[in-house]
Each structure stands twice: as C-alpha cells, then as structure tokens.
Protein backbone atom coordinates (compact mmCIF):
# COMPACT_ATOMS: atom_id res chain seq x y z
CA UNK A 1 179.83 246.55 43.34
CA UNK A 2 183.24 246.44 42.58
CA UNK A 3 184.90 242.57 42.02
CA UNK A 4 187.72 244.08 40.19
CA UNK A 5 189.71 246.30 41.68
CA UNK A 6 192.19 247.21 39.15
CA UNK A 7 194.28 245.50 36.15
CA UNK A 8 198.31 245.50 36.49
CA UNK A 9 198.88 244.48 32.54
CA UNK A 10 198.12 240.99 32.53
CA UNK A 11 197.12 240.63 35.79
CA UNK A 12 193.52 241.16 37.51
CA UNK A 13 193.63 242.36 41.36
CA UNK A 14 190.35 241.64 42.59
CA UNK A 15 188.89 243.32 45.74
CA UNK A 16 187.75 240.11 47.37
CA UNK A 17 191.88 239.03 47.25
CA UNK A 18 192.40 242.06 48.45
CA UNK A 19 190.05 242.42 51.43
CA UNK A 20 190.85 238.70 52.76
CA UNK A 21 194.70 239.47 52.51
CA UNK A 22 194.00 243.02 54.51
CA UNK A 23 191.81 241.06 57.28
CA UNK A 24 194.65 238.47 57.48
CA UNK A 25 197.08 241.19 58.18
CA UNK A 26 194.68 243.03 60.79
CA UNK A 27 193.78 239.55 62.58
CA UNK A 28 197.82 239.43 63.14
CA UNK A 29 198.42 242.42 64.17
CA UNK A 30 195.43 242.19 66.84
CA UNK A 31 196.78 238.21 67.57
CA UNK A 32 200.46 239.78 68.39
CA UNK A 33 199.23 242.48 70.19
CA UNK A 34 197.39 240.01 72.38
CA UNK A 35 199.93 237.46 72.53
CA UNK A 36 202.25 239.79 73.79
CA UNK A 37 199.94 241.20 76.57
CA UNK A 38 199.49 237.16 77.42
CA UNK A 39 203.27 236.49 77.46
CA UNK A 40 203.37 233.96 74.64
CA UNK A 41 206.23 233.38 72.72
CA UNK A 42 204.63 235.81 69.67
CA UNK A 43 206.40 233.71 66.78
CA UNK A 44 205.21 230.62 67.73
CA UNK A 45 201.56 232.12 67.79
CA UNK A 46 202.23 233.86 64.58
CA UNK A 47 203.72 230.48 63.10
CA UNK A 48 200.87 228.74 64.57
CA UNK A 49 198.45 231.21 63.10
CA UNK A 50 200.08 230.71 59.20
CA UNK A 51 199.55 226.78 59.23
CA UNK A 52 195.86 227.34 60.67
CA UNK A 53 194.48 230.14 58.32
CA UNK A 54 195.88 227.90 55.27
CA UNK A 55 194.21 224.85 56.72
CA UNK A 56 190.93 226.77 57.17
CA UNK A 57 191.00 228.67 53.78
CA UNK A 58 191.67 224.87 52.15
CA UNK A 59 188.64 224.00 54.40
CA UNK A 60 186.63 226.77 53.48
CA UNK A 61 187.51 226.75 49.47
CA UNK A 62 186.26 222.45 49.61
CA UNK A 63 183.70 223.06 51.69
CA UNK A 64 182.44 225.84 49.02
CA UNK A 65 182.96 223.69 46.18
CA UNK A 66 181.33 220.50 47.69
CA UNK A 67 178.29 222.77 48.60
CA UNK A 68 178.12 224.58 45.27
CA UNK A 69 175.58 223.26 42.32
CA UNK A 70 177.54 221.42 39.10
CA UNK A 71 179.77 218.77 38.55
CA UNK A 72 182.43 218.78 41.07
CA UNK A 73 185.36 217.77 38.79
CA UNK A 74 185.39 221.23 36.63
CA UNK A 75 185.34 223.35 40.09
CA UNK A 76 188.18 221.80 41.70
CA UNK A 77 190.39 222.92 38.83
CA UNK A 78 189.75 226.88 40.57
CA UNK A 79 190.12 225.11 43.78
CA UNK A 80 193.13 227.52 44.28
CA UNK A 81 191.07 230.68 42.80
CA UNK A 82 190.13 232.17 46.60
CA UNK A 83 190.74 235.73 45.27
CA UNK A 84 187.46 235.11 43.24
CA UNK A 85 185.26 234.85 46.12
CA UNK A 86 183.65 231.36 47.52
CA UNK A 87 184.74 230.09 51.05
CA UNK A 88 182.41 228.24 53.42
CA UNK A 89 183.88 229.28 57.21
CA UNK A 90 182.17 226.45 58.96
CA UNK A 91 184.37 224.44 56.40
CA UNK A 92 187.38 226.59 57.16
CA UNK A 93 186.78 225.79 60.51
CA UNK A 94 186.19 221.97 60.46
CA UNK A 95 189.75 221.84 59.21
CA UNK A 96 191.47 224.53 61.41
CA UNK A 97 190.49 223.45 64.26
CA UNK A 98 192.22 219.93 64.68
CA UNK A 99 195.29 221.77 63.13
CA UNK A 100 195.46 224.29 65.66
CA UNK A 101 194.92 222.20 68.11
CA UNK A 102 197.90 219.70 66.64
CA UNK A 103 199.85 222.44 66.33
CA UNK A 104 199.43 224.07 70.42
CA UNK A 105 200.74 220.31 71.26
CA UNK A 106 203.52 220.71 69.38
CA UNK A 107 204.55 224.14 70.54
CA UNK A 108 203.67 223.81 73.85
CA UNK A 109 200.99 226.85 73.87
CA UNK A 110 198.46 226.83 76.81
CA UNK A 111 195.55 225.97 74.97
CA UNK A 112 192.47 228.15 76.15
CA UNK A 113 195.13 231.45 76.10
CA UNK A 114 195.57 230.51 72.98
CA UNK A 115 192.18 230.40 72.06
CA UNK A 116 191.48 233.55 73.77
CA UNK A 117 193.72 235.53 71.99
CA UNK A 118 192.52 233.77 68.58
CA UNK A 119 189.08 234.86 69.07
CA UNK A 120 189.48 238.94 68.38
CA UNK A 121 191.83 237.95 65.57
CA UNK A 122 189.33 236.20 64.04
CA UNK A 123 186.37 238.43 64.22
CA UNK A 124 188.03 241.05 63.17
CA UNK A 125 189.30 238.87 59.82
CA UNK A 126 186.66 238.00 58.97
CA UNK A 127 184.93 241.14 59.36
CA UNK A 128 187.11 242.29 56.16
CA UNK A 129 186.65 238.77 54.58
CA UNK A 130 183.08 239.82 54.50
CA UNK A 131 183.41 242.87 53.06
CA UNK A 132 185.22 241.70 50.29
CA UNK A 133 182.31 239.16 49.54
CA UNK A 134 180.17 242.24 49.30
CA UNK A 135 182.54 243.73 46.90
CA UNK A 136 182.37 240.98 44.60
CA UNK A 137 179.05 240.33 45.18
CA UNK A 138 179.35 236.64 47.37
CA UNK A 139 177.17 235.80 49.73
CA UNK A 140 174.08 237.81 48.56
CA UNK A 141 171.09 238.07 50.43
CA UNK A 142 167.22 237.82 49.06
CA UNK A 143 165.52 240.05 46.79
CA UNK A 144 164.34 243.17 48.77
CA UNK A 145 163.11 246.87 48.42
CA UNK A 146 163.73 248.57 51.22
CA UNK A 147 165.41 251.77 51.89
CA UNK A 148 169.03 250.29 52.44
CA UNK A 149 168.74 247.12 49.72
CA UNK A 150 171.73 247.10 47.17
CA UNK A 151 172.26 246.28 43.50
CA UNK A 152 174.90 244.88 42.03
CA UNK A 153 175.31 245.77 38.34
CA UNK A 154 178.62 244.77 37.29
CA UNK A 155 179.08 242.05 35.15
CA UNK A 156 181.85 239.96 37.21
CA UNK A 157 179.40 240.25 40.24
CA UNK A 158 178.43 236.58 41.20
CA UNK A 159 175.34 238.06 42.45
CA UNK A 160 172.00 238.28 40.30
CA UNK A 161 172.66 241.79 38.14
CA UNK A 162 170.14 244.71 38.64
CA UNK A 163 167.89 243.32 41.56
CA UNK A 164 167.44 244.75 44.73
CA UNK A 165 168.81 242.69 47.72
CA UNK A 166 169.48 242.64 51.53
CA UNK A 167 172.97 243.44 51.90
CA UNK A 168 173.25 240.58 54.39
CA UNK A 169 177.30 240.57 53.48
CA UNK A 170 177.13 244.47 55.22
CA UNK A 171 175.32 243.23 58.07
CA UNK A 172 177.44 240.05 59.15
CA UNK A 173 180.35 242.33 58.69
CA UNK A 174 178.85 244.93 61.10
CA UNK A 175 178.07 242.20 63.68
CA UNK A 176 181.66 240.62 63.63
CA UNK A 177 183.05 243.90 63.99
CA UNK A 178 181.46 244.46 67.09
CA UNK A 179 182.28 240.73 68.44
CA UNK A 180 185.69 242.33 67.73
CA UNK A 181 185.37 245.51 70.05
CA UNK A 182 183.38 244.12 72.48
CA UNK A 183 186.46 240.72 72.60
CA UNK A 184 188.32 243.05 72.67
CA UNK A 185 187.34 245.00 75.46
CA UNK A 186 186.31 241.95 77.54
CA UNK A 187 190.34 240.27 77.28
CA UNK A 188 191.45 242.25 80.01
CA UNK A 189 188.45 241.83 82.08
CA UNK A 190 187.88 237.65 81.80
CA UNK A 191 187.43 235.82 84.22
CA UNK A 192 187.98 232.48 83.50
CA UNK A 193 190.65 230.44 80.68
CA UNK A 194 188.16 229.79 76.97
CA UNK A 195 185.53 232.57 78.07
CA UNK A 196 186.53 235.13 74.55
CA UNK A 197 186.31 231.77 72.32
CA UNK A 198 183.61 230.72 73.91
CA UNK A 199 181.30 234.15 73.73
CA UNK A 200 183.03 234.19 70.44
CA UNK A 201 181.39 230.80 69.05
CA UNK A 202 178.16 232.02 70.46
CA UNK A 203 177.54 235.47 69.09
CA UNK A 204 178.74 234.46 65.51
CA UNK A 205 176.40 231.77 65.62
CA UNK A 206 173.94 233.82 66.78
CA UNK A 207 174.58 236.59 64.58
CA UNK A 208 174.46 234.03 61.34
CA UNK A 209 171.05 232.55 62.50
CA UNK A 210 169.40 236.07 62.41
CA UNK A 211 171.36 236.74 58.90
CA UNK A 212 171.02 233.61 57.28
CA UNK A 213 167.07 233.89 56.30
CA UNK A 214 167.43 236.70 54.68
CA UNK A 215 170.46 235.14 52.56
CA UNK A 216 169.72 234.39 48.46
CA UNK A 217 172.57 232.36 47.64
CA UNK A 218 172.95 228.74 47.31
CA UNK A 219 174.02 227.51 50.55
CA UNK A 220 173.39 223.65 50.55
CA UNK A 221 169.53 222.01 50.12
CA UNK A 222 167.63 223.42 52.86
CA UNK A 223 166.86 220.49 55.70
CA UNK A 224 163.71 221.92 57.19
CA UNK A 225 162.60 225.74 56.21
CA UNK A 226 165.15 228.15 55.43
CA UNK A 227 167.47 226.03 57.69
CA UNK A 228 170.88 224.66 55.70
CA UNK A 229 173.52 223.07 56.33
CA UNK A 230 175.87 226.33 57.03
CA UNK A 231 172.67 227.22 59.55
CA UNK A 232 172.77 223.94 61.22
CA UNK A 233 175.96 224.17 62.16
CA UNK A 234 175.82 227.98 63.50
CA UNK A 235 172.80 226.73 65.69
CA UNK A 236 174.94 223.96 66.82
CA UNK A 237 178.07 226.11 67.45
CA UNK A 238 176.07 228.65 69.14
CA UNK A 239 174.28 226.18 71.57
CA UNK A 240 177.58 223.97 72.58
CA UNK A 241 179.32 227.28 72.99
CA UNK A 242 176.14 228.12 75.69
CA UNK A 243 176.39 224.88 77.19
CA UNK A 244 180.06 225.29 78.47
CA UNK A 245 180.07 228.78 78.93
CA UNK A 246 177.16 228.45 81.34
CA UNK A 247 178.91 225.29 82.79
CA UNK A 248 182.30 227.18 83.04
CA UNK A 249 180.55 230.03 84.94
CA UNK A 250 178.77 228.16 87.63
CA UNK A 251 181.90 226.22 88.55
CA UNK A 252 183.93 229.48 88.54
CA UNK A 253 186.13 228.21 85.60
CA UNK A 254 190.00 227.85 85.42
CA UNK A 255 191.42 231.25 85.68
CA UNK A 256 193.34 232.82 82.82
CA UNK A 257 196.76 231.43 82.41
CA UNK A 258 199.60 233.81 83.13
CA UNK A 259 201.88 234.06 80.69
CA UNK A 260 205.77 234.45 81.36
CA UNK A 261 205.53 238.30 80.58
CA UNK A 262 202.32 238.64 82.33
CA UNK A 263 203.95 236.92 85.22
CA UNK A 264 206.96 238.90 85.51
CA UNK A 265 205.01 242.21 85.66
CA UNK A 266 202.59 240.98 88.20
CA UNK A 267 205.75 240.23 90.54
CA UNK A 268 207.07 243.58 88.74
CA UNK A 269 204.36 245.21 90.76
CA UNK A 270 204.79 243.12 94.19
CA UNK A 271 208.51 244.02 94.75
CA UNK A 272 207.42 247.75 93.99
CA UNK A 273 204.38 247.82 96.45
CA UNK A 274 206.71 246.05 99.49
C-alpha cells in the first residue's frame, strides 16, 4: 500500500503515524462527547486519557518488540519509532490498565462511568490504528486468492511484496468500527454501571479469534494450533468479559452512575413536570 505518505525535506510522514495520531484525536472527541453527556469533569477524563494512551502505546511498542524474532538489544534502539508500525494492544493494554485505574483514584472518577465512556473511544481508535497497519502493511494476514485478497508491492511495506493475502488489517478495522456504532448506540440505553466495557472486551475478543487464523505475521510461537499468545489472551478477555457480564445481568447490576450534569438535568426535568 502506501507506508509513506509524503516527504517534508528531510523528514518522512508515514501513514501509519498518521492514522494512529487521527484515531487518537477521534477517540477524544467521542471520550468528551461522552464525558460530557455523563457529567464528568471533561479535563480530568481528557488528562486521564493522555497518561493512559502513552502507557498503553509504551505497552504495546515492548510488547511488539519482546514478541518480534532477533536480538532484542538492536530493536529497542526504535523502541520510540511507533510511526513505523509494530504495537501489540494486548501489551498496550497490560500497561494501561493499572494506570488508568491509578489514575481514576487519584481524580476521583467513578470508575465503571469511566470505563463506559472509554469503551467507544477506544474502538473507534483503534479502528484507525488498524487502518494505518494496513497502510504500511502490519499485521498481514495469510497468503490467499480470493476475490478481495490484497498485495502489497511497495518496498517499505513490512509485509511479504507481491503475494496475495487476506486483508485481515481491513477486516478487524471493519469489526471495531461497528463495536463503535453499536457502543455507541447502546450508552444511552445501558442498563447497568461496566456493561459498554464489558460488551466491549467481549466482541473484540471475539472479533480477533475469528481474525487471527487467517493472520501471516509473526505473532509469538504458536501454543497449540494456530493459537498464540496475542490469541490466548483475546480468548481469555473475551470469556472473563462473559463471565461478569452474565453475572452482572442476573443480579440486575449497579445502575449507571449519574453524573453532576446528568443529575442536574434529571431534576431539570422534575421541577418542569410539577
């Protein structure tokens, strides 16, 4: 495809950069709308946010180069390099996730709004994140000739040059896109506090354990089958994600937490019905 976008003299824009920094700036837009409509203090969430994508891209970037073939010492020299492609987002997460977590503590941010909210930002993220692996050619999928397979041909591609593949990158961004509407949809409609992060955890697990056979690149040594380590822990996400869901449900849940803002218009609405 296309891995470099464009050269500004010295400098080399690459579309993968370019995609993960346009998904970061879509997941905050949809994480401020949402915020807002919770009644959360929006820079706090937003501050929040900043500390917890750079913990998960460091996640994701030594997760990658942990995972990848070679020495390890050369690689973490272009430990920095994320605008080349090569992030691992169960690694992303494994880091994220305690400092989020630190971070609603510290902020005082009702947790499972919080994650609520997060869960459409993400998806749609990492729907463009995914994209711009297909652009530079990251997370390839198996060699195949069917009517919609892809080949890359540029010489920067970190995918295998003139062979036809399974555009797996296309299809995990298509499925995360419609977590995204359907998340979106669903947040005014839940009915209990975790139940977006929750479906969220479960679909993209899901959605990776259809994908991830038909994946080519190097993912980790498989532990039984086509099964890595990356599609270990989506079967793992996905099930625990069930599990509590399913638990959450039959005991009716905790009901979403009102916000100050969505407080104010419920008794907004009393005073004018009286």
């Amino acid at each position: 495809m296309y891995p470099i976008l464009f050269h500004l003299g010295p400098l080399t824009i690459h579309t993968y950069g370019v995609m993960l920094a346009l998904g970061v700036a879509l997941g905050a837009w949809a994480l401020a709308v949402l915020a807002r409509r919770a009644g959360l203090n929006q820079d706090r969430v937003l501050s929040l946010a900043l500390w917890t994508l750079l913990a998960g891209l460091a996640g994701a970037r030594l997760a990658y180069l942990v995972l990848e073939p070679g020495p390890l010492g050369p690689q973490l020299k272009q430990f920095f390099m994320i605008w080349q492609g090569g992030l691992v987002f169960y690694g992303g997460l494994a880091l994220a996730v305690p400092v989020g977590l630190w971070l609603a503590r510290r902020y005082g941010l009702p947790l499972l709004t919080l994650l609520d909210i997060s869960a459409p930002a993400m998806a749609l993220g990492q729907a463009f994140g995914r994209l711009g692996c297909f652009f530079s050619g990251d997370s390839y999928g198996r060699p195949w000739d069917g009517p919609w397979a892809v080949v890359f041909s540029d010489p920067h591609a970190i995918a295998p040059q003139g062979v036809p593949l399974h555009p797996t990158q296309l299809y995990i961004t298509g499925a995360l896109l419609l977590i995204f509407a359907f998340l979106w949809w669903l947040w005014p409609r839940r009915r209990f506090g975790g139940q977006l992060i929750l479906l969220y955890g479960l679909l993209h697990g899901v959605a990776r354990l259809i994908i991830e056979p038909l994946r080519g690149d190097w993912r980790g040594e498989p532990l039984w089958g086509w099964l890595t380590p990356t599609g270990l822990f989506a079967a793992l996400m996905a099930a625990a994600c069930l599990a509590v869901y399913l638990a959450l449900r039959r005991r009716g849940g905790q009901p979403p937490a009102a916000g100050p803002g969505r407080a104010a218009r419920r008794r907004g609405a009393t005073s004018r019905s009286a």
